[in-house]
C-alpha atoms as a PDB file:
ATOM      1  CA  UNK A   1    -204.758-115.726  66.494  1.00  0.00           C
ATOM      2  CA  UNK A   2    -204.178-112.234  67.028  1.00  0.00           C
ATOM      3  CA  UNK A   3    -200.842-111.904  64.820  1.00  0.00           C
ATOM      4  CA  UNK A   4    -199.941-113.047  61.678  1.00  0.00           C
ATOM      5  CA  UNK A   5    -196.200-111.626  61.625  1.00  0.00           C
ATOM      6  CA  UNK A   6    -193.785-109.249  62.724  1.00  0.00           C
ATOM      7  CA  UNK A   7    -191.774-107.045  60.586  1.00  0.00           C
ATOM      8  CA  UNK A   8    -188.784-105.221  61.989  1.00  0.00           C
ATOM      9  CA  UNK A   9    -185.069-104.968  63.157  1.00  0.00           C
ATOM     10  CA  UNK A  10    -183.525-107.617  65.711  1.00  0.00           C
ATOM     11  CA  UNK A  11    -182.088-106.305  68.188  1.00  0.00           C
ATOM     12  CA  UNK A  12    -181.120-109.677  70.272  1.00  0.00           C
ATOM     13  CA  UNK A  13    -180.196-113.213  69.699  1.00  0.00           C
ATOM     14  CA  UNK A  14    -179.983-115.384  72.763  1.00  0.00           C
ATOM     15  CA  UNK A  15    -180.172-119.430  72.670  1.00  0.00           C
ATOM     16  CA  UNK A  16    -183.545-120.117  72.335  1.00  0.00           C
ATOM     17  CA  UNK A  17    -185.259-116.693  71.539  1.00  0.00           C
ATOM     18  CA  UNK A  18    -184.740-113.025  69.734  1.00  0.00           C
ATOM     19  CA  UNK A  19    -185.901-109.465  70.405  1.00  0.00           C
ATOM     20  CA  UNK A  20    -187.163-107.889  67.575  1.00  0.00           C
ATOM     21  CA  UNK A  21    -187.848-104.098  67.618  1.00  0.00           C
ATOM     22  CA  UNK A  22    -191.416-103.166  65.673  1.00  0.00           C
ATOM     23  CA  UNK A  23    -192.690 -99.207  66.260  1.00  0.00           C
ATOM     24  CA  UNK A  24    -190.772 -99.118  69.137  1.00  0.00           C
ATOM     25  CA  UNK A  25    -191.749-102.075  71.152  1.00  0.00           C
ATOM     26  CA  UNK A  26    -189.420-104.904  70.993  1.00  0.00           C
ATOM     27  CA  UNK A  27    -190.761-108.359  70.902  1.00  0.00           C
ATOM     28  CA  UNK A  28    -189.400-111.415  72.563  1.00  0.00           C
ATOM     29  CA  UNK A  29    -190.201-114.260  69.974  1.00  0.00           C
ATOM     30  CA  UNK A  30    -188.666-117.871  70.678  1.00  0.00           C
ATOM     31  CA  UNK A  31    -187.835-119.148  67.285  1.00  0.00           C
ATOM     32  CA  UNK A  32    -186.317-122.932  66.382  1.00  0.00           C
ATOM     33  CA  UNK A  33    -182.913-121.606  65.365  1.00  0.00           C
ATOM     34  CA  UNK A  34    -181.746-118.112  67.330  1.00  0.00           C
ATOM     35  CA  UNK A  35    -178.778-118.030  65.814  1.00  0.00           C
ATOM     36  CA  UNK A  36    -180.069-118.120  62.136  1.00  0.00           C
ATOM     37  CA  UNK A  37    -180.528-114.515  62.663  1.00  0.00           C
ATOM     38  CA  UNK A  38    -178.242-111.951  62.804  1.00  0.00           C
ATOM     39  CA  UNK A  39    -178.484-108.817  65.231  1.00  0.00           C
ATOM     40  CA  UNK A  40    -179.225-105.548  63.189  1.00  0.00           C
ATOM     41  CA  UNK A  41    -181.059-107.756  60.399  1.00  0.00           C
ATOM     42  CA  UNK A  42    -184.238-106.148  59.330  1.00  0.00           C
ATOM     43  CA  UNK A  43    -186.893-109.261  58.649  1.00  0.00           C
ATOM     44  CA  UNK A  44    -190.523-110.428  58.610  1.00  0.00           C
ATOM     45  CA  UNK A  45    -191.232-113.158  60.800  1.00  0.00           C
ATOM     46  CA  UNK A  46    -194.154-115.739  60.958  1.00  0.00           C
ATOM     47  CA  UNK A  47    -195.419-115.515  64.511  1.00  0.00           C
ATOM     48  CA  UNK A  48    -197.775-117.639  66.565  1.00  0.00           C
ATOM     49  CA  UNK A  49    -198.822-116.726  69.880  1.00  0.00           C
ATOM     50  CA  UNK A  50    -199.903-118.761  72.348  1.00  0.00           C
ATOM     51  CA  UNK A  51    -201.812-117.829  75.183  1.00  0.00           C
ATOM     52  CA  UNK A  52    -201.787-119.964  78.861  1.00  0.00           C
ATOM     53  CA  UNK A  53    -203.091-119.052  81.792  1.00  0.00           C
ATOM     54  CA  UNK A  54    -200.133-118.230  83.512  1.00  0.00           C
ATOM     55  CA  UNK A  55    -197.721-116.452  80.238  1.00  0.00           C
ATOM     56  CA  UNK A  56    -198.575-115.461  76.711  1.00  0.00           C
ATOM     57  CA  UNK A  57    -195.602-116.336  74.361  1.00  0.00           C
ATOM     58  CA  UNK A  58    -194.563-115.879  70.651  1.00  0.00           C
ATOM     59  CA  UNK A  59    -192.806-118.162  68.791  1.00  0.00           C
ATOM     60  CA  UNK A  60    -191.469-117.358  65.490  1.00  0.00           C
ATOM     61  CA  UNK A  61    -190.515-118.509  61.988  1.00  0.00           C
ATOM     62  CA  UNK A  62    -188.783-117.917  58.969  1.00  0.00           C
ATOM     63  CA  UNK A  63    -190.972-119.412  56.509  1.00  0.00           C
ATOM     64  CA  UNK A  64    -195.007-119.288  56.384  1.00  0.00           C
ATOM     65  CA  UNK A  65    -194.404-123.383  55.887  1.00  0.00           C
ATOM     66  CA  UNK A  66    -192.530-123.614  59.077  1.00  0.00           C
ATOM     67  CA  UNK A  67    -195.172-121.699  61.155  1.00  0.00           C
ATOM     68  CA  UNK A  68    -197.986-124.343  59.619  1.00  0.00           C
ATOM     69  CA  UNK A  69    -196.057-127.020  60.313  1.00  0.00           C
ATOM     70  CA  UNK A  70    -195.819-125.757  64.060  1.00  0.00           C
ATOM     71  CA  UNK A  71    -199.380-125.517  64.366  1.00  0.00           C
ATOM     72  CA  UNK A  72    -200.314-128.815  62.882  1.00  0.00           C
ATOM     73  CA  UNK A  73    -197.551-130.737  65.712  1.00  0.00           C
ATOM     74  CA  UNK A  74    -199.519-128.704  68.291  1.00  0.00           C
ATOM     75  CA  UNK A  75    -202.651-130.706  67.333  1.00  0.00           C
ATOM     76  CA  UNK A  76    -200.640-133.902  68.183  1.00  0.00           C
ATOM     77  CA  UNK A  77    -201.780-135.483  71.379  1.00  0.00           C
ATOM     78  CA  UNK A  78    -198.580-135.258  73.308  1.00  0.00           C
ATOM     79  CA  UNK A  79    -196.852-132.638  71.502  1.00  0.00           C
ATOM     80  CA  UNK A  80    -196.070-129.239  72.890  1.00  0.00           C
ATOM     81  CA  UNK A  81    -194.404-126.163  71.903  1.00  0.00           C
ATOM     82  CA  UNK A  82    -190.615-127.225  73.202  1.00  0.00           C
ATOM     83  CA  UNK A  83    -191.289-130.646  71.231  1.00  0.00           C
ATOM     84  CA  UNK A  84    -192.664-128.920  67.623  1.00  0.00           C
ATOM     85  CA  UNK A  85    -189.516-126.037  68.057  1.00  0.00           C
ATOM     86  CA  UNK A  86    -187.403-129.419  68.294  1.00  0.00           C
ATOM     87  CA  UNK A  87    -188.618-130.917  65.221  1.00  0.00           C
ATOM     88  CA  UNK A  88    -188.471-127.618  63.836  1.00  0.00           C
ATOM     89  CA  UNK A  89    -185.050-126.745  65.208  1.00  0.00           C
ATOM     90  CA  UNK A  90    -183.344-129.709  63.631  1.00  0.00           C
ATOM     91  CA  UNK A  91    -185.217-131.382  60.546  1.00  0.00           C
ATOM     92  CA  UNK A  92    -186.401-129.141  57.296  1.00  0.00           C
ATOM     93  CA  UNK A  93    -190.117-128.664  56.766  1.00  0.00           C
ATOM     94  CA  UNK A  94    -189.889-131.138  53.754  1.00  0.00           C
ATOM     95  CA  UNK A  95    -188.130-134.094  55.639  1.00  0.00           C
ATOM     96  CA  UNK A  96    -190.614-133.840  58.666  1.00  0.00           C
ATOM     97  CA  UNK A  97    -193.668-133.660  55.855  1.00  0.00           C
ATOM     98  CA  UNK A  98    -192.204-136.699  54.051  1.00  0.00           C
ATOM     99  CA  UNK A  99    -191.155-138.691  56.854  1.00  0.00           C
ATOM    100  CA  UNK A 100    -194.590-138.071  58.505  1.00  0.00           C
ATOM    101  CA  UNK A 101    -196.140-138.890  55.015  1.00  0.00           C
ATOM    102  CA  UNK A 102    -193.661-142.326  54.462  1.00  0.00           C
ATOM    103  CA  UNK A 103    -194.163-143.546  58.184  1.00  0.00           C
ATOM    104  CA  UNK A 104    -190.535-142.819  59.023  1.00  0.00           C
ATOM    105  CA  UNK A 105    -190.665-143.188  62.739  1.00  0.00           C
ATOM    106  CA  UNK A 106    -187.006-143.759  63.526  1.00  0.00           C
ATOM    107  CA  UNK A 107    -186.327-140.263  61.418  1.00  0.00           C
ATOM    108  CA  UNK A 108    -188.831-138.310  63.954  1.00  0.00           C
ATOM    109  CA  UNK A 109    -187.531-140.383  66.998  1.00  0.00           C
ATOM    110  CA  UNK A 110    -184.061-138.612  66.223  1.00  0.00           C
ATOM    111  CA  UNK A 111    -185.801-135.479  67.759  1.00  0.00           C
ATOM    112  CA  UNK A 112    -184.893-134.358  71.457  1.00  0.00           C
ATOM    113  CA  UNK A 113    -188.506-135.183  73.663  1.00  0.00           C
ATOM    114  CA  UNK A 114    -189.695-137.573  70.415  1.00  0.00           C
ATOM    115  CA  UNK A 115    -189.519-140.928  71.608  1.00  0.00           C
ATOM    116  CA  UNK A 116    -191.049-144.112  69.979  1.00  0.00           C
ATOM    117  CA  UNK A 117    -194.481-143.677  71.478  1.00  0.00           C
ATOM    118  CA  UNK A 118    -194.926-139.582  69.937  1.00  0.00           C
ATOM    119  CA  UNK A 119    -193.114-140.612  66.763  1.00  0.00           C
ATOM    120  CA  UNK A 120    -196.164-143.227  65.562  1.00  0.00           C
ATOM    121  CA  UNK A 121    -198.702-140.396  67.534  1.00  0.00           C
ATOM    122  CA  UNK A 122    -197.502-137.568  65.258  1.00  0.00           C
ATOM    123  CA  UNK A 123    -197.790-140.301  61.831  1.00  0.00           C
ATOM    124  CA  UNK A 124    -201.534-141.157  63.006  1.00  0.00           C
ATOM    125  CA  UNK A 125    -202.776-137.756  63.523  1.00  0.00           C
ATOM    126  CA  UNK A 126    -200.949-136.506  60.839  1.00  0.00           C
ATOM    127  CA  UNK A 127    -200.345-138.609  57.913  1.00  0.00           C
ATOM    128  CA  UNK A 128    -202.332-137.401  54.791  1.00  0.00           C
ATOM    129  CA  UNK A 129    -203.390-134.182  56.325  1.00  0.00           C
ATOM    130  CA  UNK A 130    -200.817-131.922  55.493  1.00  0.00           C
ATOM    131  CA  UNK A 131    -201.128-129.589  52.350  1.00  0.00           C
ATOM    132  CA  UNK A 132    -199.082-126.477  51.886  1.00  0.00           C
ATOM    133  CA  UNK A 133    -200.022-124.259  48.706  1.00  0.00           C
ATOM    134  CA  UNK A 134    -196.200-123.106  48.672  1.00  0.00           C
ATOM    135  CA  UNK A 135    -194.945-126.497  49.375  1.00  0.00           C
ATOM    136  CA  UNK A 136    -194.683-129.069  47.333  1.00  0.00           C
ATOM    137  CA  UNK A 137    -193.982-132.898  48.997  1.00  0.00           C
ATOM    138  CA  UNK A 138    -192.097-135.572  46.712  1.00  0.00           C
ATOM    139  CA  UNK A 139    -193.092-138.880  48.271  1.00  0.00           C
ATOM    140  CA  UNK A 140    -191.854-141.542  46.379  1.00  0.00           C
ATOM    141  CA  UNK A 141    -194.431-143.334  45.126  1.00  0.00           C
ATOM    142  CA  UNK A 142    -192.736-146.379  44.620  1.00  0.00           C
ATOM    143  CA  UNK A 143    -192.449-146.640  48.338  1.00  0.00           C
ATOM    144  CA  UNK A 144    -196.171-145.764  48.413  1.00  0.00           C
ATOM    145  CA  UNK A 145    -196.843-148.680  46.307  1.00  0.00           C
ATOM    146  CA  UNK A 146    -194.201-151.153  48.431  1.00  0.00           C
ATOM    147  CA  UNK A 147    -196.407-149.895  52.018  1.00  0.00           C
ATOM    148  CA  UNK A 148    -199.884-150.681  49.812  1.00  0.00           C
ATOM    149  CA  UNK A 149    -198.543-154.236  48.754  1.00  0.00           C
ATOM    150  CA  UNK A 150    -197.069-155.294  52.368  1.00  0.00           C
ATOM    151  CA  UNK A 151    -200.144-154.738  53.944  1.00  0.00           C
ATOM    152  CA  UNK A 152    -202.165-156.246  51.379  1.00  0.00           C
ATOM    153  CA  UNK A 153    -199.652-159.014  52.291  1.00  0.00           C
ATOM    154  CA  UNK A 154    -200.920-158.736  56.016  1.00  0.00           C
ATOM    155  CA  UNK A 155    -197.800-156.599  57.818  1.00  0.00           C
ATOM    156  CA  UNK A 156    -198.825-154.271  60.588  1.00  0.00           C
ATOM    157  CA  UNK A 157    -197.679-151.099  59.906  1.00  0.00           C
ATOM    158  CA  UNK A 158    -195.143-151.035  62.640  1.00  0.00           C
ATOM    159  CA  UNK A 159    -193.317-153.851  60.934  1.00  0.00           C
ATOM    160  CA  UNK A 160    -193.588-151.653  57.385  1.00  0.00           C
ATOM    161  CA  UNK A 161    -192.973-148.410  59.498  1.00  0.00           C
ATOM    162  CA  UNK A 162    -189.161-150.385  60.396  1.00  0.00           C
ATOM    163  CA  UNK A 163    -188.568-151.445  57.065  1.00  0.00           C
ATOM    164  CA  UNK A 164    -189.149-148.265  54.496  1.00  0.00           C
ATOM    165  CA  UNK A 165    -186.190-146.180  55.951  1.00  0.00           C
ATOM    166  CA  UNK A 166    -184.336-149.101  54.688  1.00  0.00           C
ATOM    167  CA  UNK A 167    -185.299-149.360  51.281  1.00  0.00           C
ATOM    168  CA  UNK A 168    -183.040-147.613  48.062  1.00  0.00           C
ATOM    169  CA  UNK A 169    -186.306-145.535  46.371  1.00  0.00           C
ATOM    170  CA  UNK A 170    -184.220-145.116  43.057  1.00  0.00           C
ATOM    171  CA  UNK A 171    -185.473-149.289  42.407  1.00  0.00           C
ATOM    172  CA  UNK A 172    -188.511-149.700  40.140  1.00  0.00           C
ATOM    173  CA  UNK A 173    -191.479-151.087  42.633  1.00  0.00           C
ATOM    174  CA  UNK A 174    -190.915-154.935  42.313  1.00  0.00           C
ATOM    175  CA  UNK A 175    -187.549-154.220  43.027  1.00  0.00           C
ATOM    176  CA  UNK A 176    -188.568-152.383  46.289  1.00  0.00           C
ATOM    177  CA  UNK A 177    -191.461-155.308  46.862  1.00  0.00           C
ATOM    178  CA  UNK A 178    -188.628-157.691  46.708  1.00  0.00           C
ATOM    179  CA  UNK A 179    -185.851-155.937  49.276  1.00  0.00           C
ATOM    180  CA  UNK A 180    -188.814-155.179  51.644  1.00  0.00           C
ATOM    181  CA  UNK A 181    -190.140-158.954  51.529  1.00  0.00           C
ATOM    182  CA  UNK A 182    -186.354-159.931  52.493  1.00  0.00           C
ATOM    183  CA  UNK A 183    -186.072-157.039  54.911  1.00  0.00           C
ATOM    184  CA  UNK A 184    -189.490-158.212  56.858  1.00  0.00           C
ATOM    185  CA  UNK A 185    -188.191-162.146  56.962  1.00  0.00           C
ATOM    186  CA  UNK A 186    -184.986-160.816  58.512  1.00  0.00           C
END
């Protein structure tokens, strides 16, 4: 990676992308959320560039955690650029982390280009390899425990993957074990 961010004024906000103005040279960086930023701002954004054969584009962030996050959907078979800025466009950095980390499917489905098929692709290659320093991930583990005990029971994890979205995480774990059991027989 040749940068690691750009600090500087913006001098443009259009609907997917921003100029920002650095030592006199004005970058165009596509970011999840143009209008987040405000023309005349001065800011430091996270940038990753990505280099194709035919264009060399940056794409930009507010957060270090959100420029991660874009890199690790990138390493998703399937997943491209416009596909991570959607995730990143519409769900926080903690929801996508804990519904990748809960097997939430239907959550990541809700995303424009994330169908069914990317959804459980993203949860494979994913799941359990996230770690942010600055970040810190609150995954119920009551819900941990009810996903351990259904497929000790013998449930795929599709079947478990339907269910957990479903279940009230303030209930102790038998509790949970008992809703999901009723859920599954449905």
């Amino acid at each position: 990676m040749m940068y690691s961010y750009i600090k500087g004024k913006i001098e443009i906000v259009e609907p997917n992308k921003i100029t920002i103005e650095a030592n006199d040279i004005g970058y165009e960086i596509i970011t999840p959320n143009p209008y987040t930023f405000s023309k005349g701002q001065t800011i430091t954004i996270y940038v990753y560039q990505n280099v194709k054969e035919d264009s060399i584009l940056l794409y930009g962030f507010k957060t270090i955690d959100e420029k991660k996050l874009f890199i690790k959907l990138l390493s998703v078979k399937g997943i491209g650029p416009k596909s991570a800025l959607a995730i990143l466009a519409s769900g926080s950095v903690n929801d996508v982390i804990e519904a990748i980390e809960t097997s939430n499917a239907p959550y990541l489905n809700k995303f424009p280009g994330i169908g069914p098929k990317a959804s459980q692709q993203i949860i494979l290659d994913l799941k359990g390899k996230i770690e942010f320093d600055s970040l810190v991930i609150t995954v119920n583990s009551n819900i941990k425990e009810v996903e351990e005990a259904l497929k000790s029971l013998g449930y795929k994890n599709k079947e478990i993957t339907k269910i957990i979205p479903k279940l009230d995480s303030s209930k102790s774990t038998s509790e949970l074990i008992k809703d999901a059991l009723k859920l599954v027989l449905k």
